[in-house]
Protein backbone atom coordinates (compact mmCIF):
# COMPACT_ATOMS: atom_id res chain seq x y z
CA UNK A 1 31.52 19.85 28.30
CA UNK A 2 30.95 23.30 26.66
CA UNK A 3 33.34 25.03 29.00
CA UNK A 4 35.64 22.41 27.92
CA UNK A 5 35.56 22.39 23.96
CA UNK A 6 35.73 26.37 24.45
CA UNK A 7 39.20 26.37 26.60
CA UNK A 8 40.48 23.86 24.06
CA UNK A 9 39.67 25.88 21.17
CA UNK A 10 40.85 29.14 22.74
CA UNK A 11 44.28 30.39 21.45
CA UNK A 12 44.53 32.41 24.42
CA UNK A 13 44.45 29.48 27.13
CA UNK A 14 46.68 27.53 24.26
CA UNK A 15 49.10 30.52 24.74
CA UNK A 16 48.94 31.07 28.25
CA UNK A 17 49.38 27.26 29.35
CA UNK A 18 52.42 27.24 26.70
CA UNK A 19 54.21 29.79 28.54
CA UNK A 20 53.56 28.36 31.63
CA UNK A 21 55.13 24.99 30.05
CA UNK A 22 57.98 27.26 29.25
CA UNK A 23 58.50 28.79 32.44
CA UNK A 24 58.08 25.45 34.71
CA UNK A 25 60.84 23.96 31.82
CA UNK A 26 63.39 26.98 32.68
CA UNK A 27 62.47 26.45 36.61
CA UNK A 28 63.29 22.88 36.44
CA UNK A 29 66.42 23.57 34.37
CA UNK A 30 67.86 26.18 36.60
CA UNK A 31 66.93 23.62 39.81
CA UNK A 32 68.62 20.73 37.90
CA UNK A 33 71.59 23.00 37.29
CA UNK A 34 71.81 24.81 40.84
CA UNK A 35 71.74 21.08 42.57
CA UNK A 36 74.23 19.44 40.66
CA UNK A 37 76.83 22.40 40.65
CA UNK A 38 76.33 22.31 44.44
CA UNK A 39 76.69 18.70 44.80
CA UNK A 40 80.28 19.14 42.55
CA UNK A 41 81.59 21.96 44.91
CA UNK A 42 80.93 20.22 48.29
CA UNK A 43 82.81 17.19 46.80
CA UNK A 44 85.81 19.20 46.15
CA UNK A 45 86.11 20.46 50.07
């Protein structure tokens, strides 16, 4: 429970799993965006 309360408190793991929110955001954007645009195209052929 102490190794707990100390990576909660910790601004660095607060930091580091924020950017890695960030990132897996952007990844999921760019995959939402990639699929869609390549659905549209192989409808117009």
């Amino acid at each position: 429970m102490n190794l707990l309360s100390m990576l909660i408190n910790d601004p660095v793991v607060m930091f580091s799993f924020g950017g890695i929110a960030i990132m897996l955001g952007i990844c999921a954007f760019y995959l939402y965006y990639f699929i869609t645009h390549i659905q549209e195209d192989s409808k117009k052929h």
